[in-house]
PDB file of N, CA and C in Angstrom:
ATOM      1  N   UNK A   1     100.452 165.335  82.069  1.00  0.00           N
ATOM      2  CA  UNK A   1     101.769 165.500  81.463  1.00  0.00           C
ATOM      3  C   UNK A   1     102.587 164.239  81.718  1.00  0.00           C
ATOM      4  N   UNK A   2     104.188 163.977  81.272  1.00  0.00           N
ATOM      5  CA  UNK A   2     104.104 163.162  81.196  1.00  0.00           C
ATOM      6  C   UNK A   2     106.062 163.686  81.792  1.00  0.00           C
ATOM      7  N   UNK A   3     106.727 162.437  82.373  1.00  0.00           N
ATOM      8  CA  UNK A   3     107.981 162.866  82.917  1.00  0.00           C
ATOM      9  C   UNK A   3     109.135 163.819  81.600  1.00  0.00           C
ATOM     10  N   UNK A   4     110.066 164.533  81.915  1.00  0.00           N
ATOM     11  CA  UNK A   4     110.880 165.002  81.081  1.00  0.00           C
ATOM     12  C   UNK A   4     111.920 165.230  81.539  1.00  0.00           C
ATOM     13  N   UNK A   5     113.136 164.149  81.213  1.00  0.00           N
ATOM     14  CA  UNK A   5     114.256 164.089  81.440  1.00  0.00           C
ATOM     15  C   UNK A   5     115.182 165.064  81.476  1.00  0.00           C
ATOM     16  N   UNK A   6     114.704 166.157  80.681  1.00  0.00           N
ATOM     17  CA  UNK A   6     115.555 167.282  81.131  1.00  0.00           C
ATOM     18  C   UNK A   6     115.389 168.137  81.888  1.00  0.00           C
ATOM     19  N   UNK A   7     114.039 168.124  82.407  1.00  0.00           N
ATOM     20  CA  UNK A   7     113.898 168.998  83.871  1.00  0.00           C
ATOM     21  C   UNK A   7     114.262 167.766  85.287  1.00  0.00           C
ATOM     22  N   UNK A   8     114.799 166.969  84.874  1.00  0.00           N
ATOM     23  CA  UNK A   8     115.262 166.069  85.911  1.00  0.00           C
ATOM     24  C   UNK A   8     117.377 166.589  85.804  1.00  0.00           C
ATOM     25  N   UNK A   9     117.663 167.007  87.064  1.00  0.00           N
ATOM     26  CA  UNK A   9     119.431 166.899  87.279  1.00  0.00           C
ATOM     27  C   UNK A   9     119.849 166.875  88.609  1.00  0.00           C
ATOM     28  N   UNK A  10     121.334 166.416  88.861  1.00  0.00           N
ATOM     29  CA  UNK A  10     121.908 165.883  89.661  1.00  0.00           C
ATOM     30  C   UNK A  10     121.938 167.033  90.314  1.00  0.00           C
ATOM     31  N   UNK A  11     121.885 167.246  91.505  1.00  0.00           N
ATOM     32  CA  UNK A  11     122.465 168.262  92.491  1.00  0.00           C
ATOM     33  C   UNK A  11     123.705 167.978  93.119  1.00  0.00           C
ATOM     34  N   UNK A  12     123.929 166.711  93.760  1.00  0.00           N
ATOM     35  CA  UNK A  12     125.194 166.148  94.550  1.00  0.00           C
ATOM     36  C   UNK A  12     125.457 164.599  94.225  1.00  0.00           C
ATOM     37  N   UNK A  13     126.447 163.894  94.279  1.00  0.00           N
ATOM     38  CA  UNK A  13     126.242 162.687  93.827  1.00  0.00           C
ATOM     39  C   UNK A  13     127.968 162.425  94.599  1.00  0.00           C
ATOM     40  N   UNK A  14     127.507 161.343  95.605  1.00  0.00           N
ATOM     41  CA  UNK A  14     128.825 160.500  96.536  1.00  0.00           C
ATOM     42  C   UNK A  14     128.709 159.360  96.835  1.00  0.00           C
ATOM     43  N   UNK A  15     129.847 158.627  97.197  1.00  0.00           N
ATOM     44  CA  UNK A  15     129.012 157.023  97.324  1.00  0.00           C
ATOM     45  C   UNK A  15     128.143 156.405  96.788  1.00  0.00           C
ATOM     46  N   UNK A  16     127.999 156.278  95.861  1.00  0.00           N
ATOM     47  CA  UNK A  16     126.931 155.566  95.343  1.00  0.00           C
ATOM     48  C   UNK A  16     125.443 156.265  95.453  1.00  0.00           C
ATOM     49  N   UNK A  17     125.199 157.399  95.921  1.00  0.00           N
ATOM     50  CA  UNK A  17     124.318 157.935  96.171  1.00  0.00           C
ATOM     51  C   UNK A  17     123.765 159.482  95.412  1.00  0.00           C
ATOM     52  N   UNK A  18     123.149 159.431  94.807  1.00  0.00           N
ATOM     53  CA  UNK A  18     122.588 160.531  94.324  1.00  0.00           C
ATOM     54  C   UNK A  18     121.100 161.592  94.834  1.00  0.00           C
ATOM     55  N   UNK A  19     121.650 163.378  94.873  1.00  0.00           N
ATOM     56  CA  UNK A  19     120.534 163.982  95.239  1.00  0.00           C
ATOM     57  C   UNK A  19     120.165 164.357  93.972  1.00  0.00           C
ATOM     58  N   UNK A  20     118.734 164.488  93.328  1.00  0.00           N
ATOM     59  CA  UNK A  20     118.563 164.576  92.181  1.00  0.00           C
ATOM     60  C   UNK A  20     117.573 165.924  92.694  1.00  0.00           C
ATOM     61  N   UNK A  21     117.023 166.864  91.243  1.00  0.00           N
ATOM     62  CA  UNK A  21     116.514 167.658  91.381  1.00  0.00           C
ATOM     63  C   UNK A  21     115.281 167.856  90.136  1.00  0.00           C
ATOM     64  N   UNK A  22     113.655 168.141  90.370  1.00  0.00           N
ATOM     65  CA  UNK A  22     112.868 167.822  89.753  1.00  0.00           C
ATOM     66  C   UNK A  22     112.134 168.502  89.653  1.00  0.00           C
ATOM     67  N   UNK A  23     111.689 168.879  88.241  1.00  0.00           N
ATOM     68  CA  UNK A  23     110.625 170.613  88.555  1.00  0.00           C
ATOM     69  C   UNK A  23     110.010 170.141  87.570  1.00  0.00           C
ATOM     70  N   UNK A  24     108.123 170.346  87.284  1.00  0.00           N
ATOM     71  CA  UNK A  24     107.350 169.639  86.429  1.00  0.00           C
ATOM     72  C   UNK A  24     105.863 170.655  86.934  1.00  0.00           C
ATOM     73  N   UNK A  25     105.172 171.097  85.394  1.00  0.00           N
ATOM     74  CA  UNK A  25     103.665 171.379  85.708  1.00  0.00           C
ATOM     75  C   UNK A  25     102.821 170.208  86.283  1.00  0.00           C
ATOM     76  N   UNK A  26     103.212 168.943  86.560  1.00  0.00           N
ATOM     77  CA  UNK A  26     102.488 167.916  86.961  1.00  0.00           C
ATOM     78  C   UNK A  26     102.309 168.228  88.393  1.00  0.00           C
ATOM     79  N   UNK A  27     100.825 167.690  88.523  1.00  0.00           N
ATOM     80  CA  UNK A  27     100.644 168.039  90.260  1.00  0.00           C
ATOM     81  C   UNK A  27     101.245 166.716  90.995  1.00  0.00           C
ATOM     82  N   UNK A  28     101.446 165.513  90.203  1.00  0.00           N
ATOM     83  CA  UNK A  28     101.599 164.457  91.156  1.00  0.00           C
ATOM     84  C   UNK A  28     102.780 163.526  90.560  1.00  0.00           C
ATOM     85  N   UNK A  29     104.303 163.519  91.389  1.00  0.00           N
ATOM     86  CA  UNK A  29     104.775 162.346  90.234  1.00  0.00           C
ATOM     87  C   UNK A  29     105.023 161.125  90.675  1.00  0.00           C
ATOM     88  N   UNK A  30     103.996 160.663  91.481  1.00  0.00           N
ATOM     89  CA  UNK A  30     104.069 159.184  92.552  1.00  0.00           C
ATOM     90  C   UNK A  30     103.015 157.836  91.516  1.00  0.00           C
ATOM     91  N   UNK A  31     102.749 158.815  90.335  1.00  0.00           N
ATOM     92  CA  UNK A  31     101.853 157.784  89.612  1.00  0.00           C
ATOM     93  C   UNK A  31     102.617 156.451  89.315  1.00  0.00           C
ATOM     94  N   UNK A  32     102.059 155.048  89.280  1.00  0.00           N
ATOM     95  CA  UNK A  32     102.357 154.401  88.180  1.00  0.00           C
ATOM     96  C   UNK A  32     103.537 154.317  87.415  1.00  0.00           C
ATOM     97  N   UNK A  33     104.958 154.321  87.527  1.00  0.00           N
ATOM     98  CA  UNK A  33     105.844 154.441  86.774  1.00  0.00           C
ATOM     99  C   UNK A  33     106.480 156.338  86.018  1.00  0.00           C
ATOM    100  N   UNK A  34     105.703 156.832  86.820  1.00  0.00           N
ATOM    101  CA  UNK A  34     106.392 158.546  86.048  1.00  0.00           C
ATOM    102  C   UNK A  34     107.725 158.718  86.042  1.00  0.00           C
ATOM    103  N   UNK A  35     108.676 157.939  86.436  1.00  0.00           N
ATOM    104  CA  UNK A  35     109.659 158.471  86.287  1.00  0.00           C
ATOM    105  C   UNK A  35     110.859 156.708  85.223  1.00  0.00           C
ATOM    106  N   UNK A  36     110.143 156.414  84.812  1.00  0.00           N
ATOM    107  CA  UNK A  36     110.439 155.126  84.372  1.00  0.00           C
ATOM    108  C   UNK A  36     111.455 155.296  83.089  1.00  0.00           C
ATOM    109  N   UNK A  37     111.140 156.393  82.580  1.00  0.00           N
ATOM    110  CA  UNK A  37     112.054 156.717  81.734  1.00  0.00           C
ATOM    111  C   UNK A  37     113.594 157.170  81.986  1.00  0.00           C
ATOM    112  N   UNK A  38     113.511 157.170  83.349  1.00  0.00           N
ATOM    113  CA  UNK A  38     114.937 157.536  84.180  1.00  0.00           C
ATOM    114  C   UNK A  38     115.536 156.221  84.693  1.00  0.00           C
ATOM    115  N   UNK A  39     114.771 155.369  84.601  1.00  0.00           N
ATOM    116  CA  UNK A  39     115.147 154.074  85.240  1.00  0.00           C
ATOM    117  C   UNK A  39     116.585 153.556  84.755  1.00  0.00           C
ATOM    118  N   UNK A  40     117.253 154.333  83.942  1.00  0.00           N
ATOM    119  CA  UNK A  40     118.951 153.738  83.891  1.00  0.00           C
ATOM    120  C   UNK A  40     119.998 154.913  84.682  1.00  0.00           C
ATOM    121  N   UNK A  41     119.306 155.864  85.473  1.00  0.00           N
ATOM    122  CA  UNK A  41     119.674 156.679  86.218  1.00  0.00           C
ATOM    123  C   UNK A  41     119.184 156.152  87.489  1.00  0.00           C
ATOM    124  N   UNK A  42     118.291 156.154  87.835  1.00  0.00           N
ATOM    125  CA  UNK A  42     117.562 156.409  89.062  1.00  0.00           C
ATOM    126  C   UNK A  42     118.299 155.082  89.911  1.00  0.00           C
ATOM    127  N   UNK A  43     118.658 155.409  91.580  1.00  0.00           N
ATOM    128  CA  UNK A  43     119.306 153.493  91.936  1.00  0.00           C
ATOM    129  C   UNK A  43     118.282 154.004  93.326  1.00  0.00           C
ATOM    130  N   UNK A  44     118.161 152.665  93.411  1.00  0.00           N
ATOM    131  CA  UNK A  44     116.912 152.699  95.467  1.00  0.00           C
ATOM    132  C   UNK A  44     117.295 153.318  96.378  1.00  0.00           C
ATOM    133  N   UNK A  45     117.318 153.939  96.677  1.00  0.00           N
ATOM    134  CA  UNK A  45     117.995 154.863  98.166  1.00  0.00           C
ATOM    135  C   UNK A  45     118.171 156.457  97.361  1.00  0.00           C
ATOM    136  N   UNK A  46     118.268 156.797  96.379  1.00  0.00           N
ATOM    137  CA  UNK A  46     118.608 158.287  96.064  1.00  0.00           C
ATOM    138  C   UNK A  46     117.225 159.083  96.467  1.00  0.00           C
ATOM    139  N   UNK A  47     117.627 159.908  96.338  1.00  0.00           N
ATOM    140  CA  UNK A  47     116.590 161.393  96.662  1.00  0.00           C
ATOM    141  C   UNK A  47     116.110 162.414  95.518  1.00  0.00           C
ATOM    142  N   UNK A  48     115.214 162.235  95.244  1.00  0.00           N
ATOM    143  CA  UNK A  48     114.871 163.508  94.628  1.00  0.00           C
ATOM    144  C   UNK A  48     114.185 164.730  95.092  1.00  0.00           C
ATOM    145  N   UNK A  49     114.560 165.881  94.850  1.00  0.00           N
ATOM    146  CA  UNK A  49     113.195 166.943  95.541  1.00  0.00           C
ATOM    147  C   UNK A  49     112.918 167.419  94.318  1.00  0.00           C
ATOM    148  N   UNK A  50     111.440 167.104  94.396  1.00  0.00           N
ATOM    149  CA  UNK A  50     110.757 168.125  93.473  1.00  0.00           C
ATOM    150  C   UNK A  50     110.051 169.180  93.433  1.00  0.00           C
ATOM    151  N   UNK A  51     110.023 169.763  92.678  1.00  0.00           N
ATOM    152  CA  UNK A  51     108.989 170.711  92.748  1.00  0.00           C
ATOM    153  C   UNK A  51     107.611 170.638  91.729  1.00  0.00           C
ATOM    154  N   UNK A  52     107.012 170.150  92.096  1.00  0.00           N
ATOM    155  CA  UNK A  52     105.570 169.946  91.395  1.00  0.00           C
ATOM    156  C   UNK A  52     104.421 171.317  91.258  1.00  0.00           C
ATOM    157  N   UNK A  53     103.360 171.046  90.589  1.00  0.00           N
ATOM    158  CA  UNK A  53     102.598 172.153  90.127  1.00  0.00           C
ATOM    159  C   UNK A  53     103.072 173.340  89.684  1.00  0.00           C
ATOM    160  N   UNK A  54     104.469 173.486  89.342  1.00  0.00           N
ATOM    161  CA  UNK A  54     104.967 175.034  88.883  1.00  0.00           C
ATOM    162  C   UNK A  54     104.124 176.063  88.158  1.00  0.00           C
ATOM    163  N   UNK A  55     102.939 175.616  87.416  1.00  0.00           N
ATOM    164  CA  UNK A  55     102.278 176.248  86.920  1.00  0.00           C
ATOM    165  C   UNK A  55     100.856 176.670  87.541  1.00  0.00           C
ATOM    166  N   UNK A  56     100.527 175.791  88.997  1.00  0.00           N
ATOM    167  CA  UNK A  56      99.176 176.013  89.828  1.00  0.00           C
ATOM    168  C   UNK A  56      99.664 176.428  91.044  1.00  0.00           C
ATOM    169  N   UNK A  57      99.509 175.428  91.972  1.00  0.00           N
ATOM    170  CA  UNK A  57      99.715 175.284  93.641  1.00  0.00           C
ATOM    171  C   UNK A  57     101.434 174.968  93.854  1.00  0.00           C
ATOM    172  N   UNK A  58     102.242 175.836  93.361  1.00  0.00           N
ATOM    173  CA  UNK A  58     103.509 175.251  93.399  1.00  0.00           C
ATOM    174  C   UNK A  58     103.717 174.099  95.223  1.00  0.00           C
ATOM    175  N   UNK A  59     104.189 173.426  94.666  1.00  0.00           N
ATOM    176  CA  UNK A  59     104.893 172.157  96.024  1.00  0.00           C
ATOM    177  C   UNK A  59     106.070 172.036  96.410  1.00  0.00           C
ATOM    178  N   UNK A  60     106.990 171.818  97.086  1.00  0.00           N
ATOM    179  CA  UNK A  60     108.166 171.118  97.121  1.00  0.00           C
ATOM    180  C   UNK A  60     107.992 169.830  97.880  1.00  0.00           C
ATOM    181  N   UNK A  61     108.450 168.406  97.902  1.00  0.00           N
ATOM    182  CA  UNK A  61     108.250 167.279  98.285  1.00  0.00           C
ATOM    183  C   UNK A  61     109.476 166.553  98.105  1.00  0.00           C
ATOM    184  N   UNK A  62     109.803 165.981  98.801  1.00  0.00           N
ATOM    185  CA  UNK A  62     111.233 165.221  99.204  1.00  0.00           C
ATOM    186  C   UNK A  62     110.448 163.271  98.623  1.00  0.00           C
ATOM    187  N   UNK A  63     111.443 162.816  97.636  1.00  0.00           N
ATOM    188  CA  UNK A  63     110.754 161.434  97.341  1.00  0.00           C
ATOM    189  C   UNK A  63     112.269 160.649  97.667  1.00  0.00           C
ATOM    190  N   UNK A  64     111.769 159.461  97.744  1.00  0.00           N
ATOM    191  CA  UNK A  64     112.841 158.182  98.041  1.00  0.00           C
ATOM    192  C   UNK A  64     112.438 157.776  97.120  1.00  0.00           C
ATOM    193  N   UNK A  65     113.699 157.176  95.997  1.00  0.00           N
ATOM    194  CA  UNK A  65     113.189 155.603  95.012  1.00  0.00           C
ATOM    195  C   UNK A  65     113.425 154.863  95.942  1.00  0.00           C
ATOM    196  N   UNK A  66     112.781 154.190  95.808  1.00  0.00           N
ATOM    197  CA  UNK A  66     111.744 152.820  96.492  1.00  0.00           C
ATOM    198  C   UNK A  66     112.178 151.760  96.013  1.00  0.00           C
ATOM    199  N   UNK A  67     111.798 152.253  94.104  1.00  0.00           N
ATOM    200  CA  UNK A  67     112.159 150.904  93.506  1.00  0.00           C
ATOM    201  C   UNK A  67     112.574 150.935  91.789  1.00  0.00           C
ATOM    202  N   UNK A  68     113.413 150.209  91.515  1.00  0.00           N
ATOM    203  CA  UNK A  68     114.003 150.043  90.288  1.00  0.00           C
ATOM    204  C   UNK A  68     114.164 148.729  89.493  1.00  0.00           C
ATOM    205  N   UNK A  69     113.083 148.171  89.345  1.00  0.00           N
ATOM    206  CA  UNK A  69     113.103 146.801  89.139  1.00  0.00           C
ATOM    207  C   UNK A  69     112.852 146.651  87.304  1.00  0.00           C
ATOM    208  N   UNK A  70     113.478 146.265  86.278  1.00  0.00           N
ATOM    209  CA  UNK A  70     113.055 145.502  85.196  1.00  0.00           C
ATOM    210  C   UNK A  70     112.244 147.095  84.111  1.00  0.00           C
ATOM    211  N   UNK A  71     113.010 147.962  84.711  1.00  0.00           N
ATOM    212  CA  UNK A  71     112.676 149.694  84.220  1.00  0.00           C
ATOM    213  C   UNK A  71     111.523 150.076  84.328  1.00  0.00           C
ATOM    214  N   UNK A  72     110.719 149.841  85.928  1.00  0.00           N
ATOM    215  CA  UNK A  72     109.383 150.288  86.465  1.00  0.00           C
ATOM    216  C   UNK A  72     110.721 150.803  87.761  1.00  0.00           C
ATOM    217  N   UNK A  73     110.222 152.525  87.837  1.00  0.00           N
ATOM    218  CA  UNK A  73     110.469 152.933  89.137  1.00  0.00           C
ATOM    219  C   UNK A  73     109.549 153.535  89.992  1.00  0.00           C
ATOM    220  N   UNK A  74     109.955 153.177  91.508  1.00  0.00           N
ATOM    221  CA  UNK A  74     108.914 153.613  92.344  1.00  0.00           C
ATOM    222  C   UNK A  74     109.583 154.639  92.922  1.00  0.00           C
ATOM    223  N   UNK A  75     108.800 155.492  93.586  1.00  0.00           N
ATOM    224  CA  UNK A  75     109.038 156.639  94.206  1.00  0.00           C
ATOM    225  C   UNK A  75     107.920 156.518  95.734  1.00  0.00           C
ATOM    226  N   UNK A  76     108.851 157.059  96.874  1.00  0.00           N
ATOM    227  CA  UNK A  76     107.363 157.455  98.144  1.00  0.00           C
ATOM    228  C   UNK A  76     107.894 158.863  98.551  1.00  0.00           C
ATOM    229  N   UNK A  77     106.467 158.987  99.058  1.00  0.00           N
ATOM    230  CA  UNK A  77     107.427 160.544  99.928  1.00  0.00           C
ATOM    231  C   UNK A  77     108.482 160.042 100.988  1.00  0.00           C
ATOM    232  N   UNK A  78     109.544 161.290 100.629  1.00  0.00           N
ATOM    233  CA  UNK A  78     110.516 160.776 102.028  1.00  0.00           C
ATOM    234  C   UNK A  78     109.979 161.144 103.319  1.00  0.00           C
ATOM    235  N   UNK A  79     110.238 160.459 104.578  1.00  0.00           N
ATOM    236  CA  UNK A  79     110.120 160.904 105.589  1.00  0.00           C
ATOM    237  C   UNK A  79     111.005 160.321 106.783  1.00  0.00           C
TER     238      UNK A  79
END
């Protein structure tokens, strides 16, 4: 599958900082650019939690953008 901006929304947003919120049948969204289409939203330091596999092994996973460079974004798990 592939990212969808409308299951992506803000939960809290202060300082310059945004908690975002993310629910997707995808088991994994650390691929390669998955969230690249958000890249005029997304800034380095925000948070997203998602919830992945909604349709298998549901997940919840805490990600950091990483990175926002030239509209390639990175994501890691937070920890």
């Amino acid at each position: 599958m592939t990212f969808k901006t409308s299951d992506l929304s803000v939960l809290a947003y202060a300082n310059n900082f945004t908690l975002w919120h993310y629910t997707t049948i995808d088991a994994a969204v650390t691929g390669g650019g998955y969230f690249n289409n958000a890249s005029d939203m997304l800034r380095v330091g925000d948070l997203v939690i998602a919830n992945i596999d909604t349709d298998g092994t549901p997940a919840t996973t805490f990600y950091s953008v990483a990175g926002n460079s030239g509209g390639v974004i990175t994501v890691a798990a937070y920890s």
